[in-house]
PDB file of N, CA and C in Angstrom:
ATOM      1  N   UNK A   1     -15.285  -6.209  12.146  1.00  0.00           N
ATOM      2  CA  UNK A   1     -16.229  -6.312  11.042  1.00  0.00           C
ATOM      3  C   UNK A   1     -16.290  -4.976  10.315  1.00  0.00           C
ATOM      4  N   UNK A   2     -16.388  -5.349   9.074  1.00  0.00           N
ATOM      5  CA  UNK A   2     -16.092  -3.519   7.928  1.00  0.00           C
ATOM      6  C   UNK A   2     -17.652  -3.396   7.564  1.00  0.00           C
ATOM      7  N   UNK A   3     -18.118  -2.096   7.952  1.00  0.00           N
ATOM      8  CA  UNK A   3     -19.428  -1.503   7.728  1.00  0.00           C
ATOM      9  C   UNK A   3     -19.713  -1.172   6.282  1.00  0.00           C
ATOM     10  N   UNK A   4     -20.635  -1.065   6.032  1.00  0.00           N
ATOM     11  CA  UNK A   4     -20.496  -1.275   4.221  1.00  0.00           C
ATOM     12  C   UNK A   4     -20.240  -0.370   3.488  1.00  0.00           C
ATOM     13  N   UNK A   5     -19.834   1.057   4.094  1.00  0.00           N
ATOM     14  CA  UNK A   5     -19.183   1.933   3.035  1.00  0.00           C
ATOM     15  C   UNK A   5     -17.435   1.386   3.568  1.00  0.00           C
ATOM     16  N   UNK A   6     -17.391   1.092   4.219  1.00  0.00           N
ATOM     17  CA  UNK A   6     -15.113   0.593   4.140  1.00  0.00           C
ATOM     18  C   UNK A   6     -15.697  -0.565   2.955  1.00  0.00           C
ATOM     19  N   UNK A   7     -16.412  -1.163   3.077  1.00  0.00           N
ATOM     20  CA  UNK A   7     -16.123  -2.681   1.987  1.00  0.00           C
ATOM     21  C   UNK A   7     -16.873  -2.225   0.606  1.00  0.00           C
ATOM     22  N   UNK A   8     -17.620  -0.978   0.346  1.00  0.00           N
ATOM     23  CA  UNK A   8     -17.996  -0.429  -0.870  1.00  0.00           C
ATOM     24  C   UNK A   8     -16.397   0.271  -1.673  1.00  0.00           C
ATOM     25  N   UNK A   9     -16.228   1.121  -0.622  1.00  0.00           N
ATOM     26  CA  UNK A   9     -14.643   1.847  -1.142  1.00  0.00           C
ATOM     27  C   UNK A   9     -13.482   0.919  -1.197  1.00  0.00           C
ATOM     28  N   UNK A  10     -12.814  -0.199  -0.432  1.00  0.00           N
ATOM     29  CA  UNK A  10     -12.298  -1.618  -0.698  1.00  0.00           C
ATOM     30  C   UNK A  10     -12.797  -1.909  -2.238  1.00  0.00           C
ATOM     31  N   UNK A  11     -13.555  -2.160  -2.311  1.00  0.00           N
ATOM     32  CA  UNK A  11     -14.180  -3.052  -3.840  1.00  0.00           C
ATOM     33  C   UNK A  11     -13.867  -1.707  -4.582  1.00  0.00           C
ATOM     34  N   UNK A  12     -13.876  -0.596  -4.566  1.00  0.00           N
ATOM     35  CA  UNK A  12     -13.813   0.567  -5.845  1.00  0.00           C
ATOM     36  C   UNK A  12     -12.089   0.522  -5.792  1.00  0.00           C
ATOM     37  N   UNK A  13     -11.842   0.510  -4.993  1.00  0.00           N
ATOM     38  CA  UNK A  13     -10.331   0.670  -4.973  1.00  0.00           C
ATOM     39  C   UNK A  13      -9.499  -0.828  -5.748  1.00  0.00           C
ATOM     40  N   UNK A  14      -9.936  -2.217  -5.760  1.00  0.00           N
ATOM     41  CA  UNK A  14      -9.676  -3.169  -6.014  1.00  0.00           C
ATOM     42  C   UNK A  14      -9.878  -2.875  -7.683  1.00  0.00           C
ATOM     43  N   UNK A  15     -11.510  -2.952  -7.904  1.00  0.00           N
ATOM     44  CA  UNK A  15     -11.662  -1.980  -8.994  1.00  0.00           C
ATOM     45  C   UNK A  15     -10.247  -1.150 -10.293  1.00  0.00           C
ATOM     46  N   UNK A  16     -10.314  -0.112  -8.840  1.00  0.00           N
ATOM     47  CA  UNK A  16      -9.738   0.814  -9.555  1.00  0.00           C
ATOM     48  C   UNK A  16      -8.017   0.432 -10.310  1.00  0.00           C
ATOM     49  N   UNK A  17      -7.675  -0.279  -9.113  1.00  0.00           N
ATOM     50  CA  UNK A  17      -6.116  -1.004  -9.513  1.00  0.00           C
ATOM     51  C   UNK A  17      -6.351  -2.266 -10.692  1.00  0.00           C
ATOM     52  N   UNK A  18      -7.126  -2.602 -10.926  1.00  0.00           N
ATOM     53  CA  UNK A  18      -7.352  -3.991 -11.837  1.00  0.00           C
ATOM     54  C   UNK A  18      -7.536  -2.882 -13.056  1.00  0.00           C
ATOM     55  N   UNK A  19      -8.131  -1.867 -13.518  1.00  0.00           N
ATOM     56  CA  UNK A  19      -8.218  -0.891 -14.456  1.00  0.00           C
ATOM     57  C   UNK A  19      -7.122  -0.500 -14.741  1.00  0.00           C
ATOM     58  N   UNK A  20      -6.464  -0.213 -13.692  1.00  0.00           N
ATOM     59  CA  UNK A  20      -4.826   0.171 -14.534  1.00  0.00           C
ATOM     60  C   UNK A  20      -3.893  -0.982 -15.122  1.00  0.00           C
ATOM     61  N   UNK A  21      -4.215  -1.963 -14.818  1.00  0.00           N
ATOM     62  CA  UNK A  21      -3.697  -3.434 -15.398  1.00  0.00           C
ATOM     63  C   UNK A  21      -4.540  -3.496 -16.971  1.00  0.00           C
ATOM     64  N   UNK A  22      -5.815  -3.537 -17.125  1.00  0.00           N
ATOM     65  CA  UNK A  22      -6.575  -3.381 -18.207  1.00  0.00           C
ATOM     66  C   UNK A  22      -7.740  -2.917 -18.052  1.00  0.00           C
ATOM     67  N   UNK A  23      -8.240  -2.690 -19.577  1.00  0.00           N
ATOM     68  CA  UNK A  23      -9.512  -1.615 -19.469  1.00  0.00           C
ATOM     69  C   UNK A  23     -10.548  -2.737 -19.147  1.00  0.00           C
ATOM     70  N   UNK A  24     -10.547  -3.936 -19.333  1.00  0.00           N
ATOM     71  CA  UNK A  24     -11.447  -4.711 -19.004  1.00  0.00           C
ATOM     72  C   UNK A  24     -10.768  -6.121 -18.292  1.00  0.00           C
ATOM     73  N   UNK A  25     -10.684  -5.959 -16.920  1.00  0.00           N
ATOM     74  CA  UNK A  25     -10.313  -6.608 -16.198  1.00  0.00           C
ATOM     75  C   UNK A  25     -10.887  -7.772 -15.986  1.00  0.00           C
ATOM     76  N   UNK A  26      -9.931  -9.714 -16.198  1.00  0.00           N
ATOM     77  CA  UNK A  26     -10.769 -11.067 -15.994  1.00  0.00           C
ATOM     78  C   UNK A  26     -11.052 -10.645 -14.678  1.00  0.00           C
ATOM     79  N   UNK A  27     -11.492 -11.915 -14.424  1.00  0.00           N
ATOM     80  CA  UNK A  27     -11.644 -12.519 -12.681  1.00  0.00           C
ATOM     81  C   UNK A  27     -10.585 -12.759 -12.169  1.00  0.00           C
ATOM     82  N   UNK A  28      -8.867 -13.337 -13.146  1.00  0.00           N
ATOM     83  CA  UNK A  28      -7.806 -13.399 -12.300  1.00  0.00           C
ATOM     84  C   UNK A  28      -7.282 -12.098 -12.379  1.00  0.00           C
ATOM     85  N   UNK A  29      -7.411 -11.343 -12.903  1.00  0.00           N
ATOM     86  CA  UNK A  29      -6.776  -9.519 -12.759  1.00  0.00           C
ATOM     87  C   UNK A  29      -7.826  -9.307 -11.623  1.00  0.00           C
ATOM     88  N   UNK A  30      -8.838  -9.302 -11.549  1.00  0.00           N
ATOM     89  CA  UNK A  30      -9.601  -8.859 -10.505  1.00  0.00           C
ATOM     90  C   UNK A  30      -8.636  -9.643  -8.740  1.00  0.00           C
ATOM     91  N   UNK A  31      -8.686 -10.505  -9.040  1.00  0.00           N
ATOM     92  CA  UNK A  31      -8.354 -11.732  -7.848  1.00  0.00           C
ATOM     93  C   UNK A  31      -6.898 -11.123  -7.621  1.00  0.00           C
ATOM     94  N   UNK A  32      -5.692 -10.509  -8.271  1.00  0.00           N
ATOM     95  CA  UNK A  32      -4.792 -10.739  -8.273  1.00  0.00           C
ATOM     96  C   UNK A  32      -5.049  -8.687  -8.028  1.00  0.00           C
ATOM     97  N   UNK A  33      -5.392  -8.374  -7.758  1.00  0.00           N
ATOM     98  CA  UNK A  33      -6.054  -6.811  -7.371  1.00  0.00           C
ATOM     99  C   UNK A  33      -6.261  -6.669  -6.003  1.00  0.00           C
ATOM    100  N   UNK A  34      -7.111  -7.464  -5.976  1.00  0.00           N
ATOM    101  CA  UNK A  34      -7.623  -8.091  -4.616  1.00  0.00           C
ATOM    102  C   UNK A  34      -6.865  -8.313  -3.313  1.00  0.00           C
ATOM    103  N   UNK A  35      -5.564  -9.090  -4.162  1.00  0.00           N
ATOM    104  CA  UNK A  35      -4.826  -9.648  -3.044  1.00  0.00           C
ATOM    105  C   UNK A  35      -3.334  -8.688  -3.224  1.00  0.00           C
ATOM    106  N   UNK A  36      -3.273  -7.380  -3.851  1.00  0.00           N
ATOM    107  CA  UNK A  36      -2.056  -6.491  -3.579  1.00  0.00           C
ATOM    108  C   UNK A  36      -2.683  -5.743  -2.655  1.00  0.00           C
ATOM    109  N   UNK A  37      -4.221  -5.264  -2.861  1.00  0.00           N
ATOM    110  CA  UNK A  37      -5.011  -4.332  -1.932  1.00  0.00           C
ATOM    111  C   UNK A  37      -4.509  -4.643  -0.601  1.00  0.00           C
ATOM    112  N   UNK A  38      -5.314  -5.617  -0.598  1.00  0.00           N
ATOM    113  CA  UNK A  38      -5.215  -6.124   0.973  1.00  0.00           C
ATOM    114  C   UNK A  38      -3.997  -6.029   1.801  1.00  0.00           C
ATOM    115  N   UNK A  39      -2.930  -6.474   0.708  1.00  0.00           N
ATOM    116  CA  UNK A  39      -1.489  -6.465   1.171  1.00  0.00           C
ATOM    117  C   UNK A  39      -1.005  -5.106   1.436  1.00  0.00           C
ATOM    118  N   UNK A  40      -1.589  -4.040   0.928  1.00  0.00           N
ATOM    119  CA  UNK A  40      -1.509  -2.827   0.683  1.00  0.00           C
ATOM    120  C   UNK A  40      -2.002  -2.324   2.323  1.00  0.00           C
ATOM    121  N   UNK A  41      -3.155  -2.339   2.077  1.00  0.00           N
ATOM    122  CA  UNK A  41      -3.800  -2.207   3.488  1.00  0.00           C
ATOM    123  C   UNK A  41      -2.871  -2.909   5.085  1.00  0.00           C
ATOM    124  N   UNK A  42      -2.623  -3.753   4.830  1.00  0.00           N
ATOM    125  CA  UNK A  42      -1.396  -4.331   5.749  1.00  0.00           C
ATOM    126  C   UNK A  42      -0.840  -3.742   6.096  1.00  0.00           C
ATOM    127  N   UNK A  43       0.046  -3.330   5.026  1.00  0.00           N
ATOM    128  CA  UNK A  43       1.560  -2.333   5.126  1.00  0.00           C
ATOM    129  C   UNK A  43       1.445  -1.327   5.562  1.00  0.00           C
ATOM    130  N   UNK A  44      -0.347  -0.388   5.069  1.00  0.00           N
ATOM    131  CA  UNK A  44      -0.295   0.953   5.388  1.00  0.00           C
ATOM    132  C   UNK A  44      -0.480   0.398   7.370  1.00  0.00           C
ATOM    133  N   UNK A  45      -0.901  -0.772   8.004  1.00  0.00           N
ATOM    134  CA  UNK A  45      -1.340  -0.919   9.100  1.00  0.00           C
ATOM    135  C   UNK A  45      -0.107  -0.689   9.937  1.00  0.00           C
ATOM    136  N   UNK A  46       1.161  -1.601   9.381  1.00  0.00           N
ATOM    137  CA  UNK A  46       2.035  -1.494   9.592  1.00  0.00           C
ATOM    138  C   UNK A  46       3.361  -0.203   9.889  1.00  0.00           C
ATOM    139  N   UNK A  47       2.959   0.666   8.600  1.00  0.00           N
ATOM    140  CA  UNK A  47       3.606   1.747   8.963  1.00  0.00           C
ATOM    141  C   UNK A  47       3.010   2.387   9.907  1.00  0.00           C
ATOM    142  N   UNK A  48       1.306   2.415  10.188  1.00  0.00           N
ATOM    143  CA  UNK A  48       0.959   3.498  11.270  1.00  0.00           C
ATOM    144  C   UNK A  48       1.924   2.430  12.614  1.00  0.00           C
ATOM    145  N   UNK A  49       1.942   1.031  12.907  1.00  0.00           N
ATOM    146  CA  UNK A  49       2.262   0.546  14.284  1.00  0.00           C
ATOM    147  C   UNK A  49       3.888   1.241  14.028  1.00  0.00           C
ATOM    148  N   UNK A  50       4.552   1.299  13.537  1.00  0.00           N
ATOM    149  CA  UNK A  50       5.516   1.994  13.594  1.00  0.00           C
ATOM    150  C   UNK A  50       6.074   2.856  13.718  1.00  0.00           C
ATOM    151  N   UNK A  51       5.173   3.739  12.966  1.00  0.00           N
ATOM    152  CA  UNK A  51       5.290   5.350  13.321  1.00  0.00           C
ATOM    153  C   UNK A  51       5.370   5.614  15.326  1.00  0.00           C
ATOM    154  N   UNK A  52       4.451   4.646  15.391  1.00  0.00           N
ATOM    155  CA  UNK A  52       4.032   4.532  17.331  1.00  0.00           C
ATOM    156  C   UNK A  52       4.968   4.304  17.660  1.00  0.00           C
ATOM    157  N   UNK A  53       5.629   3.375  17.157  1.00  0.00           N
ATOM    158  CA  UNK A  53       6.706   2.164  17.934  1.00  0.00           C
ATOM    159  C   UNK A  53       8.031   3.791  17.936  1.00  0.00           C
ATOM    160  N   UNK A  54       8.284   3.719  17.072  1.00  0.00           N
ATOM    161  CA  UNK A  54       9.278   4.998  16.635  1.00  0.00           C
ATOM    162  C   UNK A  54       9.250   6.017  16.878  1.00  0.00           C
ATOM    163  N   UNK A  55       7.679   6.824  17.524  1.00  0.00           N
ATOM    164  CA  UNK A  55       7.812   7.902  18.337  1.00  0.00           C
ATOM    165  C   UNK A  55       7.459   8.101  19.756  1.00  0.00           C
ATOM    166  N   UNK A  56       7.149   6.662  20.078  1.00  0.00           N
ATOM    167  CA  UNK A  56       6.916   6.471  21.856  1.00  0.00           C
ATOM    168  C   UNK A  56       8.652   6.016  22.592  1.00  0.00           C
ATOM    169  N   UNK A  57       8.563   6.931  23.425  1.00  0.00           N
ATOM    170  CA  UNK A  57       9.861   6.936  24.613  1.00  0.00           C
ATOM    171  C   UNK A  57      10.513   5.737  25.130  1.00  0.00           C
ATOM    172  N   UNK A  58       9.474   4.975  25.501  1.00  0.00           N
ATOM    173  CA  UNK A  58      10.174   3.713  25.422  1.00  0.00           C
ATOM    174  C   UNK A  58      10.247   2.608  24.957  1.00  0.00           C
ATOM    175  N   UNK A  59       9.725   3.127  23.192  1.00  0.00           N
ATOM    176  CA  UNK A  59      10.253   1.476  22.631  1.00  0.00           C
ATOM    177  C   UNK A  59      11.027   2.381  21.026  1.00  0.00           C
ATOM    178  N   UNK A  60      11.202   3.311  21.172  1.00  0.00           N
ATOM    179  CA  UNK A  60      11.858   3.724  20.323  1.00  0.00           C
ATOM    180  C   UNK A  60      13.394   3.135  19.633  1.00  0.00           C
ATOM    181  N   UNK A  61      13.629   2.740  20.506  1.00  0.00           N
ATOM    182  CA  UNK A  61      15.219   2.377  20.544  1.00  0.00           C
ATOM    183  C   UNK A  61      15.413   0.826  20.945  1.00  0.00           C
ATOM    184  N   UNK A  62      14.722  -0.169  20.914  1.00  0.00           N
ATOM    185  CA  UNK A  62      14.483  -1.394  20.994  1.00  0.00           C
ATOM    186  C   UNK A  62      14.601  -1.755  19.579  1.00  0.00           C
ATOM    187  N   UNK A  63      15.295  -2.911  19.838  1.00  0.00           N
ATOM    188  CA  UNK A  63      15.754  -4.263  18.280  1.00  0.00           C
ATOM    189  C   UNK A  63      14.255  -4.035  17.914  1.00  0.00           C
ATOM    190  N   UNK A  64      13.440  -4.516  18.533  1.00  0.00           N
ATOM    191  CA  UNK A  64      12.393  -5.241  17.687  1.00  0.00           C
ATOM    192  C   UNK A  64      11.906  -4.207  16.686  1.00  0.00           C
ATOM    193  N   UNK A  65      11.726  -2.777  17.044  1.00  0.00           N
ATOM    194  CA  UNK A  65      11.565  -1.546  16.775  1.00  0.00           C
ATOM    195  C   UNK A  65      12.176  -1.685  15.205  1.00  0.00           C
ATOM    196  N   UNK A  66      13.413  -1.501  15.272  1.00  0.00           N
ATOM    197  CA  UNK A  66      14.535  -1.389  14.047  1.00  0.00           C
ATOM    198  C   UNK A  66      13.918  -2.879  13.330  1.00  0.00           C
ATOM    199  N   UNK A  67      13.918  -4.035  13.727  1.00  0.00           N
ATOM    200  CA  UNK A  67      13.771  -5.029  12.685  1.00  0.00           C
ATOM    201  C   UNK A  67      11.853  -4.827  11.780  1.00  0.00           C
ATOM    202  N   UNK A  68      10.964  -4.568  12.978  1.00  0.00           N
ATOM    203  CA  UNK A  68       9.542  -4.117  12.245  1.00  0.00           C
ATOM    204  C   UNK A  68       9.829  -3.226  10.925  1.00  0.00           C
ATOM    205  N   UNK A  69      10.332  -1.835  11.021  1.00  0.00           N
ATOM    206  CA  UNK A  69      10.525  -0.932  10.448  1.00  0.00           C
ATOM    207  C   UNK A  69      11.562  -2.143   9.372  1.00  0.00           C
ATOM    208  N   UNK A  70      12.384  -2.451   9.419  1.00  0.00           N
ATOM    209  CA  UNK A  70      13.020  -3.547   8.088  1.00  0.00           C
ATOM    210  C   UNK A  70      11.948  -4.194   7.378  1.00  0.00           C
ATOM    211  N   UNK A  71      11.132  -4.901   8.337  1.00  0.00           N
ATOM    212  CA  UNK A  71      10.038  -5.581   7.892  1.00  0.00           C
ATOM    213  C   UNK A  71       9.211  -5.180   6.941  1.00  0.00           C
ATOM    214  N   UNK A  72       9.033  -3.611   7.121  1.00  0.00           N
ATOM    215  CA  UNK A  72       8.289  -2.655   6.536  1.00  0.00           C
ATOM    216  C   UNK A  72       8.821  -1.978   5.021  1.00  0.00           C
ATOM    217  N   UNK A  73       9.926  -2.408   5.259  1.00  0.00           N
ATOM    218  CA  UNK A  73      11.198  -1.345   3.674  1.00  0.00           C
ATOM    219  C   UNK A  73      10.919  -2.747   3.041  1.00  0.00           C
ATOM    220  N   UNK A  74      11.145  -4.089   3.380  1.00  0.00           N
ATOM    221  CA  UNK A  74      11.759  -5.566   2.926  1.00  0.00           C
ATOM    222  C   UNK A  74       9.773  -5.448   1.782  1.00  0.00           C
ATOM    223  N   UNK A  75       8.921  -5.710   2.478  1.00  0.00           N
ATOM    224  CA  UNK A  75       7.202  -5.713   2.089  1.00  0.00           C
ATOM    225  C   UNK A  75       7.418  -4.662   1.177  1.00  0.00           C
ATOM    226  N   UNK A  76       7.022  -3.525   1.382  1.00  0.00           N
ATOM    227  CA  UNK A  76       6.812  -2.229   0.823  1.00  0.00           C
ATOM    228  C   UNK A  76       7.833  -2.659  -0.687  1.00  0.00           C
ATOM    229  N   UNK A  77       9.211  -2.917  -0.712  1.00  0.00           N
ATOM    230  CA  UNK A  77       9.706  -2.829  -1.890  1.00  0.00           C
ATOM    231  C   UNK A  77       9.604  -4.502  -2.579  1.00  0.00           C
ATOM    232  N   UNK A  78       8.970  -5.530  -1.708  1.00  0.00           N
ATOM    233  CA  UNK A  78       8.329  -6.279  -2.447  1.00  0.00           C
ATOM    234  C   UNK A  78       6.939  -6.102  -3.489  1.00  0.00           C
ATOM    235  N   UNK A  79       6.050  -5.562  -2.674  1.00  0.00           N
ATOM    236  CA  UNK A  79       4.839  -4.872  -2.858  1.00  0.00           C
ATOM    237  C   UNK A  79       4.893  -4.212  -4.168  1.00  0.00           C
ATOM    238  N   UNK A  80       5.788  -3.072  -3.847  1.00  0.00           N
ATOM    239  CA  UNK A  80       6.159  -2.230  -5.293  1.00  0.00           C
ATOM    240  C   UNK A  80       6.567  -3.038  -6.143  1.00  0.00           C
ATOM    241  N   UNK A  81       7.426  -4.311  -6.116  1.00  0.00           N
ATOM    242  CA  UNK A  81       7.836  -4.802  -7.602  1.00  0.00           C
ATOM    243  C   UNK A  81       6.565  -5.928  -8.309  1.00  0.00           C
ATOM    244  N   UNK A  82       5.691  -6.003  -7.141  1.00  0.00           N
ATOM    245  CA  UNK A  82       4.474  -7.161  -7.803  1.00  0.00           C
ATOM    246  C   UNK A  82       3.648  -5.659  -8.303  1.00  0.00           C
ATOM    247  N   UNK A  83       3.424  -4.765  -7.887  1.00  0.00           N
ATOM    248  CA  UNK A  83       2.442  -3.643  -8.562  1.00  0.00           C
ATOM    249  C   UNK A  83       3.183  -3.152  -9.895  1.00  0.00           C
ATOM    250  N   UNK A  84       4.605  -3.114 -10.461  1.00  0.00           N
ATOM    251  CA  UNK A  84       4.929  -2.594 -11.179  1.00  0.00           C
ATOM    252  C   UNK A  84       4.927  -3.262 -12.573  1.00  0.00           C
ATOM    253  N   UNK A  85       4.902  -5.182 -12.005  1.00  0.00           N
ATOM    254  CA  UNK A  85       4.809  -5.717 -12.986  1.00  0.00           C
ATOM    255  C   UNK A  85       3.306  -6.024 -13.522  1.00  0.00           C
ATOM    256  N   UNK A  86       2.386  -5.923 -12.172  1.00  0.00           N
ATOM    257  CA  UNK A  86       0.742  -6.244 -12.552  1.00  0.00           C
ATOM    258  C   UNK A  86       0.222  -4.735 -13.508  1.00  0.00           C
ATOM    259  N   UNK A  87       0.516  -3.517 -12.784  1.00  0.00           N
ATOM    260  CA  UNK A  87      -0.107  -2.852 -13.566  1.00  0.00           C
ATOM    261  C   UNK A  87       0.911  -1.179 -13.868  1.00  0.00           C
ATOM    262  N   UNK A  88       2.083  -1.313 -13.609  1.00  0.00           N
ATOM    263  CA  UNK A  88       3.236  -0.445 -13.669  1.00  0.00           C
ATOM    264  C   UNK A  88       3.036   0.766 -12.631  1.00  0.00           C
ATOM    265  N   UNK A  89       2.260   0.584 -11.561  1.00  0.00           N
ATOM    266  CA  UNK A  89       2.083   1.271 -10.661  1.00  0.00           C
ATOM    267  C   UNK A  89       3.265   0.795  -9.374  1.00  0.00           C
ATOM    268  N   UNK A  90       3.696   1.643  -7.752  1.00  0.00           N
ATOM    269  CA  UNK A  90       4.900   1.446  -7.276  1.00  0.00           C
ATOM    270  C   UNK A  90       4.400   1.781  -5.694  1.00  0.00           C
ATOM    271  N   UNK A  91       4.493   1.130  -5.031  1.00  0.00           N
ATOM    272  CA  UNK A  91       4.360   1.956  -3.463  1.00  0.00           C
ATOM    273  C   UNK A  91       5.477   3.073  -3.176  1.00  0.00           C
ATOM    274  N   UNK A  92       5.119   4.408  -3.014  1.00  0.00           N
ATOM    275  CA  UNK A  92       6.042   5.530  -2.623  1.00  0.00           C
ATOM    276  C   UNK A  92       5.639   5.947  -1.600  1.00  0.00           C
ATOM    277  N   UNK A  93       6.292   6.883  -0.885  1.00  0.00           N
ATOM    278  CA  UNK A  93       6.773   7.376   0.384  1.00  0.00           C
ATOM    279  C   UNK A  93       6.700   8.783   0.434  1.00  0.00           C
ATOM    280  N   UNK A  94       5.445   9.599   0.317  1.00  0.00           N
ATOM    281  CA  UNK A  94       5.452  10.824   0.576  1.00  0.00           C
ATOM    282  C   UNK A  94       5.521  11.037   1.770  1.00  0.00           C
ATOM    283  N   UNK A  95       5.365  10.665   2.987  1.00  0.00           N
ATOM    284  CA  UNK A  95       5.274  10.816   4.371  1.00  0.00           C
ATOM    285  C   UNK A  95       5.654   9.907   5.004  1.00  0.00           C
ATOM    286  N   UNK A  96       5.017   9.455   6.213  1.00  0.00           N
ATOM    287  CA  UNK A  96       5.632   8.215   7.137  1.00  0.00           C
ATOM    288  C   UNK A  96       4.323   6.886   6.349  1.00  0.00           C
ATOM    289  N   UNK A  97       3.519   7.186   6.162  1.00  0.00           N
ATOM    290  CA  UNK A  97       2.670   6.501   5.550  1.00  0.00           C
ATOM    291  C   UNK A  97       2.632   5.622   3.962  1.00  0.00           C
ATOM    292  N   UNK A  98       2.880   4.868   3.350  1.00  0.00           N
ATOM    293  CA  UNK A  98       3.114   4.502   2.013  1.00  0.00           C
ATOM    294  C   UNK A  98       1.869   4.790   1.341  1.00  0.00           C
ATOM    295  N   UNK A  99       1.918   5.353  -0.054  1.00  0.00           N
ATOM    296  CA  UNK A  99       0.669   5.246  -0.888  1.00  0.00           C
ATOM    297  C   UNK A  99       1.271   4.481  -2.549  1.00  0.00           C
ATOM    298  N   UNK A 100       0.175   4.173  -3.063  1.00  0.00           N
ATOM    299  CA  UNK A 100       0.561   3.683  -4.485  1.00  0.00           C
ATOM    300  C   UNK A 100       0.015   4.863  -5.194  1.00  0.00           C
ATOM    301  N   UNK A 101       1.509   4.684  -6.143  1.00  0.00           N
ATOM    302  CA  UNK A 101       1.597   5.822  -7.128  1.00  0.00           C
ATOM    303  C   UNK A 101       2.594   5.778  -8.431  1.00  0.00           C
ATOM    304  N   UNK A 102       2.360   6.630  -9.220  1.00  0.00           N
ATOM    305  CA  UNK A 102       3.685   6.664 -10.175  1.00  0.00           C
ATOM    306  C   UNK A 102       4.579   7.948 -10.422  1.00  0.00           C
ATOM    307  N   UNK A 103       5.660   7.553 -10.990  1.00  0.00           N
ATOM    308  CA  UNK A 103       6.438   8.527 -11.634  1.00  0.00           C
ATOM    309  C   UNK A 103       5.659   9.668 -12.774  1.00  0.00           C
ATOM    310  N   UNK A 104       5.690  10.116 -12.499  1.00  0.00           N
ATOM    311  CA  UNK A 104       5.786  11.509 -14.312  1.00  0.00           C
ATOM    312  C   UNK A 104       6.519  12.190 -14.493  1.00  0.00           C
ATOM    313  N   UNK A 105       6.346  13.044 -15.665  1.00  0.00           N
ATOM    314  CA  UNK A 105       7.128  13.450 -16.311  1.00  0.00           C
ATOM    315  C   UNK A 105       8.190  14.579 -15.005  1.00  0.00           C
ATOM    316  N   UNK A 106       9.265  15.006 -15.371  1.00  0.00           N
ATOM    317  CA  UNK A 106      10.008  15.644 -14.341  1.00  0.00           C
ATOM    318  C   UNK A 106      10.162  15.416 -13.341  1.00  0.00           C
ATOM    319  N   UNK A 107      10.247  13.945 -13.274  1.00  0.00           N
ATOM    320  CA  UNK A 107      10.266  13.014 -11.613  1.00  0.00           C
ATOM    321  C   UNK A 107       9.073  13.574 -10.518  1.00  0.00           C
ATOM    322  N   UNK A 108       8.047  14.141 -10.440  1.00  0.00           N
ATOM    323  CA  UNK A 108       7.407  14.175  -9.722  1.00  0.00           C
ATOM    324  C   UNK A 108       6.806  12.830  -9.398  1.00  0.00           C
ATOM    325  N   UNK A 109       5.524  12.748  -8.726  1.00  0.00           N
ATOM    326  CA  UNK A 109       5.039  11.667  -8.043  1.00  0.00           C
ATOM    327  C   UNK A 109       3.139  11.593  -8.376  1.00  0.00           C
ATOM    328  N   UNK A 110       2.847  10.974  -8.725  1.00  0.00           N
ATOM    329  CA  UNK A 110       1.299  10.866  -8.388  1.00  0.00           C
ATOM    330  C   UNK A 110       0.789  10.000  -7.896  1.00  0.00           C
ATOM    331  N   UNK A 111      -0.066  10.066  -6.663  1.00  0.00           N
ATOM    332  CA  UNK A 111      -0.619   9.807  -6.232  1.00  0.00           C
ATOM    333  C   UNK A 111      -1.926   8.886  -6.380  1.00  0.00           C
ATOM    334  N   UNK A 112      -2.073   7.716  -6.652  1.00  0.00           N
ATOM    335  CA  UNK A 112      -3.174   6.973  -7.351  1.00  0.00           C
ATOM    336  C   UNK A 112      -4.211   6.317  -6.133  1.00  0.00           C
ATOM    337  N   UNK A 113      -3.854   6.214  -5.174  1.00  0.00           N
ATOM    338  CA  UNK A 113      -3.770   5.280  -4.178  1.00  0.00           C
ATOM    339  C   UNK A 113      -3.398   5.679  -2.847  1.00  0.00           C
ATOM    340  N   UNK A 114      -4.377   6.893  -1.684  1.00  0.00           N
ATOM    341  CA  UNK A 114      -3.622   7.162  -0.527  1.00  0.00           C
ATOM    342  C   UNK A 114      -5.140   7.025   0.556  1.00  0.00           C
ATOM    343  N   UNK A 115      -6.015   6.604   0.252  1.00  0.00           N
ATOM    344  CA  UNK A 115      -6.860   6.921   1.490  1.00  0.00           C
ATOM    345  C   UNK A 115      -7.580   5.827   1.991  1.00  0.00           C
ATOM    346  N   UNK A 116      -6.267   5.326   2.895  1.00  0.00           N
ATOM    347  CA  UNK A 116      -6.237   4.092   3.034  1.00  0.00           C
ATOM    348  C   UNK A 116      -6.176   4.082   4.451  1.00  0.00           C
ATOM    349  N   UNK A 117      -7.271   4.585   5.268  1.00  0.00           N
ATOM    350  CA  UNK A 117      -7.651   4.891   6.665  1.00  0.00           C
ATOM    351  C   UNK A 117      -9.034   4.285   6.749  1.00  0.00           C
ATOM    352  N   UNK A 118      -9.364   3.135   5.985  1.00  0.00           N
ATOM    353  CA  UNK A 118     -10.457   2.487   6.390  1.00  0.00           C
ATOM    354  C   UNK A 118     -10.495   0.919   6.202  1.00  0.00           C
TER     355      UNK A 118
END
């Protein structure tokens, strides 16, 4: 069960991605916000079980190991192509962790989207 500041910051963050789609977001931009978040939140769940899976001794080197982590590139660059067309935003890879973000100018990276530990 999410205590009501995770489901206050959830809703600002849902929010916040439906704003970059438009300045005045319907109920299906909202709804369709809603459900990359969440998916978002998934993935980031996912990369932390992996990071585990990938730095504990003995499951490092196990199939299932290698196919999760696929699981994780296959989502993640699905993810990124539904965010790029909803609101031209991209899941990137500054660390072992994914955040949503974009390109700028001189190929750097920004960061729109990383605090996703709740």
């Amino acid at each position: 069960m999410q205590d009501k500041n995770t489901t206050q910051l959830r809703q600002y963050d849902l929010e916040k991605l439906a704003h970059f789609a438009s300045k005045e977001p319907t109920d299906q931009e909202m709804a369709m916000a809603k459900r990359l978040m969440n998916s978002f939140y998934r993935l980031c769940r996912l990369a932390e079980r992996n990071l585990y899976l990938a730095t504990e001794e003995h499951t490092c080197n196990l199939k299932s190991t290698a196919a999760s982590e696929r699981r994780e590139m296959a989502w993640a660059d699905k993810l990124s192509a539904e965010l790029k067309s909803f609101c031209g935003l991209e899941i990137v890879y500054l660390s072992w962790c994914p955040s949503i973000g974009r390109t700028v100018e001189h190929g750097g990276i920004k960061q729109d989207f990383h605090a996703w530990m709740y």
